[in-house]
N, C-alpha and C. Protein backbone atom coordinates (compact mmCIF):
# COMPACT_ATOMS: atom_id res chain seq x y z
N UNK A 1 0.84 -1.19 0.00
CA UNK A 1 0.00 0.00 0.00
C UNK A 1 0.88 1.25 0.00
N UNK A 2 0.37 2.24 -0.44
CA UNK A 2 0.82 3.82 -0.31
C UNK A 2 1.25 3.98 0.96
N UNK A 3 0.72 3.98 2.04
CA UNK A 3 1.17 3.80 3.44
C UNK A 3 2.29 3.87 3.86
N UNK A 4 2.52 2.01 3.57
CA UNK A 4 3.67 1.15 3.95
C UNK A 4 5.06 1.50 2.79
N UNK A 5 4.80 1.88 1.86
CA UNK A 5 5.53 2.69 1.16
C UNK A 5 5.82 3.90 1.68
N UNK A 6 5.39 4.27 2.24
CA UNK A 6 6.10 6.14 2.77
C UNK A 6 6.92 5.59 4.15
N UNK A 7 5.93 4.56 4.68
CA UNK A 7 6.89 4.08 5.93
C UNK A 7 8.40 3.69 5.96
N UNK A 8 8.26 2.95 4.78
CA UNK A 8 9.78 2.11 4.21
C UNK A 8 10.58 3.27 3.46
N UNK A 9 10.51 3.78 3.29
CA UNK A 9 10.78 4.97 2.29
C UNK A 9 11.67 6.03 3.55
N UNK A 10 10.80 6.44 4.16
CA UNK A 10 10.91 7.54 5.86
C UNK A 10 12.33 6.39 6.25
N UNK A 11 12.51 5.06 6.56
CA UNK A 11 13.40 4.25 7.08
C UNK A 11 14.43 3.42 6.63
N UNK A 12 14.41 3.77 5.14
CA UNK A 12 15.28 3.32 4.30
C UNK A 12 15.23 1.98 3.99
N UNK A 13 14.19 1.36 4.52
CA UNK A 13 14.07 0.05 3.58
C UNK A 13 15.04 -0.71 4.54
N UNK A 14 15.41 -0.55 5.93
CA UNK A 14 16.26 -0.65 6.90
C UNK A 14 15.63 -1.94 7.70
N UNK A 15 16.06 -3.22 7.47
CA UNK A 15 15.73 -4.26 8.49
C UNK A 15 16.14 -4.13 9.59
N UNK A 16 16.64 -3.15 10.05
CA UNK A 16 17.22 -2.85 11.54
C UNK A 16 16.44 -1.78 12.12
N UNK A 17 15.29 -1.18 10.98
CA UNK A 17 14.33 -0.55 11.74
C UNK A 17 13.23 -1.40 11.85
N UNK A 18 13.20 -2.33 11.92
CA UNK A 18 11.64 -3.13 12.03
C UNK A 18 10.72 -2.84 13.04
N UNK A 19 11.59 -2.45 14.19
CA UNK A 19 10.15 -2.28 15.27
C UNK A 19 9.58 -1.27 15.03
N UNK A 20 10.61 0.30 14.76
CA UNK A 20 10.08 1.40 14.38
C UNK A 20 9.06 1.41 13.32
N UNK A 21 9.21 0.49 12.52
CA UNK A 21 8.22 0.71 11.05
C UNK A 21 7.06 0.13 11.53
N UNK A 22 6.92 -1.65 12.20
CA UNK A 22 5.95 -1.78 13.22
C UNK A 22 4.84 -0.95 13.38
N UNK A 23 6.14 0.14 14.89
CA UNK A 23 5.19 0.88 15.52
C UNK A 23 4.98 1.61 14.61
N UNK A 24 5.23 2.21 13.61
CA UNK A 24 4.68 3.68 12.55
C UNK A 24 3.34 2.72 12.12
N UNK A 25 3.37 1.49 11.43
CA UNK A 25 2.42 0.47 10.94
C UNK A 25 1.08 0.45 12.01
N UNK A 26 1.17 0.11 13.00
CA UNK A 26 0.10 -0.08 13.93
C UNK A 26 -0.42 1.36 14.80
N UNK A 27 0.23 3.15 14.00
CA UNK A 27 -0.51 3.83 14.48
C UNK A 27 -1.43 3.94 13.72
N UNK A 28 -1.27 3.69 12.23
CA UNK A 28 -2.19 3.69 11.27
C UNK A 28 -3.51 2.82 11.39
N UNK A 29 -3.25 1.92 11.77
CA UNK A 29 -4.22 0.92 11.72
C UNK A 29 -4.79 0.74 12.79
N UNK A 30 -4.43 0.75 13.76
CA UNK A 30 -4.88 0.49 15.50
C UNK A 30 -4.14 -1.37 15.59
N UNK A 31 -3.64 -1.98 14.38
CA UNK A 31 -2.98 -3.00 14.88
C UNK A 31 -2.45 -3.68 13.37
N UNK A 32 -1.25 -4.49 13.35
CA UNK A 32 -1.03 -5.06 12.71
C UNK A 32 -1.96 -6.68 11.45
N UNK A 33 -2.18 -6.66 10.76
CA UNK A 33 -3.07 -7.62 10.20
C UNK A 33 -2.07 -8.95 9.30
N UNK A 34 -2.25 -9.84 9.70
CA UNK A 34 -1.60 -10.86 8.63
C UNK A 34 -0.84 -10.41 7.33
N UNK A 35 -1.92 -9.59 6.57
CA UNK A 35 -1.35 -9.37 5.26
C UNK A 35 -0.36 -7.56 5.19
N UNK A 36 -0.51 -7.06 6.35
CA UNK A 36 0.41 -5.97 6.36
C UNK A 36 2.18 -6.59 6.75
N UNK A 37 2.18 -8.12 7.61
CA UNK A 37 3.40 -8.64 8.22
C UNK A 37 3.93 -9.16 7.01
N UNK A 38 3.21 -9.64 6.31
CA UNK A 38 3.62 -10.61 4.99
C UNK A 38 4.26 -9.02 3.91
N UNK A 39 3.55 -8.54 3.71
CA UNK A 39 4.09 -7.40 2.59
C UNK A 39 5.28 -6.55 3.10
N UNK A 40 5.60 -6.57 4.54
CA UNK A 40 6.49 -5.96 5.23
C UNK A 40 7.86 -6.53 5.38
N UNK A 41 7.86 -7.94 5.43
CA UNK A 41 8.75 -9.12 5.26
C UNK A 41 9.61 -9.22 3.76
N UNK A 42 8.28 -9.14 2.81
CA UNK A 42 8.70 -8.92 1.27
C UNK A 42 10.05 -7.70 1.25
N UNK A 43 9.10 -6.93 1.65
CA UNK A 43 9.46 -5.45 1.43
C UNK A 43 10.96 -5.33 1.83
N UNK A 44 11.20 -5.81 2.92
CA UNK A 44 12.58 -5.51 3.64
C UNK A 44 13.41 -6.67 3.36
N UNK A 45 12.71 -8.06 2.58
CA UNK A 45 13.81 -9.28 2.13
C UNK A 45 13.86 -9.64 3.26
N UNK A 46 13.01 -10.01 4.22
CA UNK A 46 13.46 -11.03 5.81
C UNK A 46 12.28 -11.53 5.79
N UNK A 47 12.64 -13.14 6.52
CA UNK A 47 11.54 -13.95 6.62
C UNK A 47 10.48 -13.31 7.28
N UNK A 48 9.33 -13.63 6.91
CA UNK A 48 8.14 -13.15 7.82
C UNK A 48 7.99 -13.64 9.66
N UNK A 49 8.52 -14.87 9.55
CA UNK A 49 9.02 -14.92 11.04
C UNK A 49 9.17 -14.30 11.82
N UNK A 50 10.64 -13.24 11.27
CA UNK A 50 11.15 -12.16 11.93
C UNK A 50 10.34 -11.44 12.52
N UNK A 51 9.52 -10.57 10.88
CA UNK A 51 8.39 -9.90 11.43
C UNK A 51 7.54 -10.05 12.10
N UNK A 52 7.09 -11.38 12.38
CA UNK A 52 6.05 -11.71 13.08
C UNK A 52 6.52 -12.13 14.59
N UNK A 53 8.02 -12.48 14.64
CA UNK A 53 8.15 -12.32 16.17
C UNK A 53 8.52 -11.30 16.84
N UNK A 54 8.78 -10.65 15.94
CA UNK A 54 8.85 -8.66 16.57
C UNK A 54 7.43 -8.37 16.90
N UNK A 55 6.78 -8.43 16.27
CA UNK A 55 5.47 -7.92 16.31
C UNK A 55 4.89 -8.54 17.38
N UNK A 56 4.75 -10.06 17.88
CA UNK A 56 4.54 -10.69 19.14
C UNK A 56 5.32 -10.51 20.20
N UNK A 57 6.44 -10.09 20.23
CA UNK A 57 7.24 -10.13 21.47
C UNK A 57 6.90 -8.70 22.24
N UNK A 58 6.67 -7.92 21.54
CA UNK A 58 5.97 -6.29 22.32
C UNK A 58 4.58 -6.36 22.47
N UNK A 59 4.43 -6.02 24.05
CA UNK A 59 2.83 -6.49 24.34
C UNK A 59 2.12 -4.86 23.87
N UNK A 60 3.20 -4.29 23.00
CA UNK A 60 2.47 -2.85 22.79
C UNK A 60 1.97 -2.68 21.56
N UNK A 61 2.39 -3.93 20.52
CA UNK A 61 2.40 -4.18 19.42
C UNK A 61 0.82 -5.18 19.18
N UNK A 62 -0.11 -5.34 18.49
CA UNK A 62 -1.00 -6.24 18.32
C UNK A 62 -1.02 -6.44 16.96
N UNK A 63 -1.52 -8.28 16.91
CA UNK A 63 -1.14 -8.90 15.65
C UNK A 63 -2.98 -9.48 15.27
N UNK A 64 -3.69 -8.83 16.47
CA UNK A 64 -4.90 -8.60 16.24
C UNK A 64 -5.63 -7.52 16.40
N UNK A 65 -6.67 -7.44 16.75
CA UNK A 65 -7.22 -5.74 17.12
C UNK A 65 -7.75 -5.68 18.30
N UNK A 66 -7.07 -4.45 18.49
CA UNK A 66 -6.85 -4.35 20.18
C UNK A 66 -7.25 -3.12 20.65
N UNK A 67 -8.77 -2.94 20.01
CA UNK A 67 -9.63 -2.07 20.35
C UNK A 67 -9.03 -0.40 20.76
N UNK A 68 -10.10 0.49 20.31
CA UNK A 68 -9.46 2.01 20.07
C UNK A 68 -8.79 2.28 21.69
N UNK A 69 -9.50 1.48 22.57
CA UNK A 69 -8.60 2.36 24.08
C UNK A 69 -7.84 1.02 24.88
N UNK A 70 -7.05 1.37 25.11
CA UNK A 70 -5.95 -0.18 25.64
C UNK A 70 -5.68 0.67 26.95
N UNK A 71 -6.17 -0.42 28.44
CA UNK A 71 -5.94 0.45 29.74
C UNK A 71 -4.63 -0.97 30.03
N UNK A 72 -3.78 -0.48 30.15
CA UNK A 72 -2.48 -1.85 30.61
C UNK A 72 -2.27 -1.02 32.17
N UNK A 73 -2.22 -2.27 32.95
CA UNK A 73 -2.02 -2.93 34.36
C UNK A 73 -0.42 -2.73 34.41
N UNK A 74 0.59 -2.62 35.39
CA UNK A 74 2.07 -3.27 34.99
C UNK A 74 1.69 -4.47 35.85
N UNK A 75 2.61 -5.31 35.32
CA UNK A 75 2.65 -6.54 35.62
C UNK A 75 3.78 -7.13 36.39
N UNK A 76 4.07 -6.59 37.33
CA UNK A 76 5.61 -6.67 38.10
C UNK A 76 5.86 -7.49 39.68
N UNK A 77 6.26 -7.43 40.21
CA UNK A 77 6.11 -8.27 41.87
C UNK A 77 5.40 -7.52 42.55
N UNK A 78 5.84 -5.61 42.42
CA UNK A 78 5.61 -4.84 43.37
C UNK A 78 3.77 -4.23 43.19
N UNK A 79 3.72 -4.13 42.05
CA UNK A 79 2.19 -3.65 41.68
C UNK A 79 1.33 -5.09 41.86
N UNK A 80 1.79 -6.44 42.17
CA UNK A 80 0.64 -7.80 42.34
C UNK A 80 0.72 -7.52 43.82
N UNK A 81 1.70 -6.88 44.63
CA UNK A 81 1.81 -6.92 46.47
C UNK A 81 0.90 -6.05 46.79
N UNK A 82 0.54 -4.87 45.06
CA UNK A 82 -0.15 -3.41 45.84
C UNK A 82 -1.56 -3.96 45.39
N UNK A 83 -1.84 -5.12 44.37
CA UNK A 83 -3.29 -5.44 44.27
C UNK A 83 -3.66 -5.25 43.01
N UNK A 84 -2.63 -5.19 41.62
CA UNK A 84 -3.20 -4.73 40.76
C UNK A 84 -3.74 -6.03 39.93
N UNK A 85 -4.08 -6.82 40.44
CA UNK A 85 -4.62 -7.90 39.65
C UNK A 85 -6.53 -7.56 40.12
N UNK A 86 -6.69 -7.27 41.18
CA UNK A 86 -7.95 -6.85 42.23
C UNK A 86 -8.36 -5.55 41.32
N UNK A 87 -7.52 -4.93 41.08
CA UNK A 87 -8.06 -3.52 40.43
C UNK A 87 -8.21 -3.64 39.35
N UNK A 88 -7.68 -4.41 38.29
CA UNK A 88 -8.06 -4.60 37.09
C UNK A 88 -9.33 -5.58 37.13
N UNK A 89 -9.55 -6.63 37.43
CA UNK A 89 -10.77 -7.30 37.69
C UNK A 89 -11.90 -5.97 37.82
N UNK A 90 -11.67 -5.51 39.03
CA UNK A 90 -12.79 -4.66 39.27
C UNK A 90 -13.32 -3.73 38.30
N UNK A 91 -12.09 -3.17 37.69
CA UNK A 91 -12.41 -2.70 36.15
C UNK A 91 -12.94 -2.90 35.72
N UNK A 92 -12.86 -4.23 34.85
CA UNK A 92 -13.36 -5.42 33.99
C UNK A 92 -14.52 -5.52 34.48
N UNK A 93 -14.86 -6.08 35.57
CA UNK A 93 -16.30 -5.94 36.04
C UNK A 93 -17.36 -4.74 35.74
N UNK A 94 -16.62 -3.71 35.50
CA UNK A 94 -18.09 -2.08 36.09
C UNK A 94 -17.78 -2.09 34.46
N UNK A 95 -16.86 -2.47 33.81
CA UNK A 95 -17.01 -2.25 32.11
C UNK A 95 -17.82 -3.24 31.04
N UNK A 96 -17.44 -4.48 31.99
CA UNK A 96 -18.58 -6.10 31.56
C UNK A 96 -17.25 -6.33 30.17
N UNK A 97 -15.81 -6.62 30.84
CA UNK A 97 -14.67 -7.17 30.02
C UNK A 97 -14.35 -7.99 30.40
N UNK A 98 -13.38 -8.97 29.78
CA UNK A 98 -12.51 -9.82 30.09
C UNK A 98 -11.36 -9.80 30.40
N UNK A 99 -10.15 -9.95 31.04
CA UNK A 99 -8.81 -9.40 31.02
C UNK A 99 -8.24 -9.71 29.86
N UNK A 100 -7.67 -8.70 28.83
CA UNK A 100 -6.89 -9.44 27.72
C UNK A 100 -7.91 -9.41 26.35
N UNK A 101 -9.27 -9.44 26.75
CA UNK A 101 -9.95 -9.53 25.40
C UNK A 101 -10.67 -8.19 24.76
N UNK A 102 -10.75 -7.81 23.71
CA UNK A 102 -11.43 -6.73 23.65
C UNK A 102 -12.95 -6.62 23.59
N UNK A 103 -13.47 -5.70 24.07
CA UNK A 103 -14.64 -5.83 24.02
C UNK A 103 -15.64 -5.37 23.06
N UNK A 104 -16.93 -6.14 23.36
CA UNK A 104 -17.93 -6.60 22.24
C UNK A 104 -17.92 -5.50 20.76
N UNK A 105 -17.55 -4.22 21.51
CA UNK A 105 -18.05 -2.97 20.41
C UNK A 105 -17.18 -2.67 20.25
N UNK A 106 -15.64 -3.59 20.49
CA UNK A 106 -14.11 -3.29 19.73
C UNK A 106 -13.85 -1.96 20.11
N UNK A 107 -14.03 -1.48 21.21
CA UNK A 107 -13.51 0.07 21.37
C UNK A 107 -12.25 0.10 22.45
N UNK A 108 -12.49 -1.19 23.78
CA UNK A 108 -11.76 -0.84 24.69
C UNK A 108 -10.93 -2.65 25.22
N UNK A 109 -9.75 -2.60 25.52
CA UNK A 109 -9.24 -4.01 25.91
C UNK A 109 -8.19 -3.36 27.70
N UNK A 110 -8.15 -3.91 28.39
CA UNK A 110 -8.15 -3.95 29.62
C UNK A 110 -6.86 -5.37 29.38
N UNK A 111 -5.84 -5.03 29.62
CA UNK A 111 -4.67 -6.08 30.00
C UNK A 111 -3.16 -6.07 30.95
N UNK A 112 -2.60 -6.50 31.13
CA UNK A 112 -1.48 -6.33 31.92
C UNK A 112 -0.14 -6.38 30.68
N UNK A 113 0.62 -5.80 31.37
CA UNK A 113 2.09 -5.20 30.47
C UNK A 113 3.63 -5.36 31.32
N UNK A 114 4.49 -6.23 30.92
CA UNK A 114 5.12 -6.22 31.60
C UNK A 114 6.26 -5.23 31.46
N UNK A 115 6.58 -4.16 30.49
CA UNK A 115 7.37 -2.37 30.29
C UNK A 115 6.74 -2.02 31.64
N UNK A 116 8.14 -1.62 31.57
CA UNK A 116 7.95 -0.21 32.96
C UNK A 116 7.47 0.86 31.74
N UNK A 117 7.03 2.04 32.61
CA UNK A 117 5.90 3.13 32.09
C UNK A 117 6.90 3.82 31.24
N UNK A 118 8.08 3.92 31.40
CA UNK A 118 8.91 4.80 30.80
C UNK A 118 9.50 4.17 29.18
N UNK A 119 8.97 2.63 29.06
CA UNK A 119 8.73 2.19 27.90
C UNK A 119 7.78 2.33 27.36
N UNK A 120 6.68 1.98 28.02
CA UNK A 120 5.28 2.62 27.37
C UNK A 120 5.23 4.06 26.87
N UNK A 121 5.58 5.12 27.76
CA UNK A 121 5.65 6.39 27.39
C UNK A 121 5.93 6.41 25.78
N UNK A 122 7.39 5.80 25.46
CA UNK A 122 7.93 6.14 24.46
C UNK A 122 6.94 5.30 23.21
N UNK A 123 6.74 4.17 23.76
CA UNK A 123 6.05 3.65 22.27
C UNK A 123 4.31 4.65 22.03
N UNK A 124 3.69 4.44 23.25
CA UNK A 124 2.40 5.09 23.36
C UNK A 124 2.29 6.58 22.23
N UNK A 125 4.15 7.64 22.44
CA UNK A 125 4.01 8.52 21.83
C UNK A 125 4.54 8.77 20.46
N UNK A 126 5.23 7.22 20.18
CA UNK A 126 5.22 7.53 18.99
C UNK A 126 4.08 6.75 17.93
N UNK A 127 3.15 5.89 18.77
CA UNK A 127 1.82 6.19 17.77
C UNK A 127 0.75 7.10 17.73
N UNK A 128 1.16 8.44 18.08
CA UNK A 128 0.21 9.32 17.86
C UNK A 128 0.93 9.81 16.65
């Protein structure tokens, strides 16, 4: 697509930018789709593998759709001692979600993240 062409183009066609193009990929879309990983793989001459285990290994990254508002939990020793498994439930409850799944009208997903915030920060702002 026109898109993914300005993306590759902006990064030089650079397999060493893959996550960056990724994240540029999934502000567009709200998430990565099968056939955007496959044309992206082409594009840069690396197995789709690659792409596809970049794209799975960042819980900031989705290889499905992961609804317009994503509330992430951290997921660490010190935030399960302060209760954040209790507070996300309770969430989930007053919203009628699942942990992890998005919900019915695809707008909002409720999950845990194991980035400290100061990773999130950075990816969160470069998909705006």
């Amino acid at each position: 697509t026109a898109e993914l062409e300005t993306i590759l183009e902006r990064h030089r066609r650079d397999p060493l930018q893959l996550l960056q193009i990724l994240i540029e990929l999934q502000a567009r879309g709200g998430w990565l789709p099968p056939a955007t990983l496959s044309a992206l793989a082409g594009a840069l001459g690396i197995p789709r593998a690659r792409v596809e285990s970049t794209a799975s290994f960042y819980s900031f990254l989705h290889t499905r759709p992961a609804g317009e508002f994503r509330i992430l939990f951290s997921d660490n020793i010190t935030d399960r001692m302060l209760g954040n498994q209790a507070l996300m439930q309770a969430l989930c409850d007053k919203l009628w979600l699942q942990p992890g799944k998005v919900s019915e009208d695809e707008t909002i997903r409720a999950q845990t993240t194991p980035e400290s915030l100061a990773q999130l920060k950075v990816s969160f702002a470069s998909e705006r």
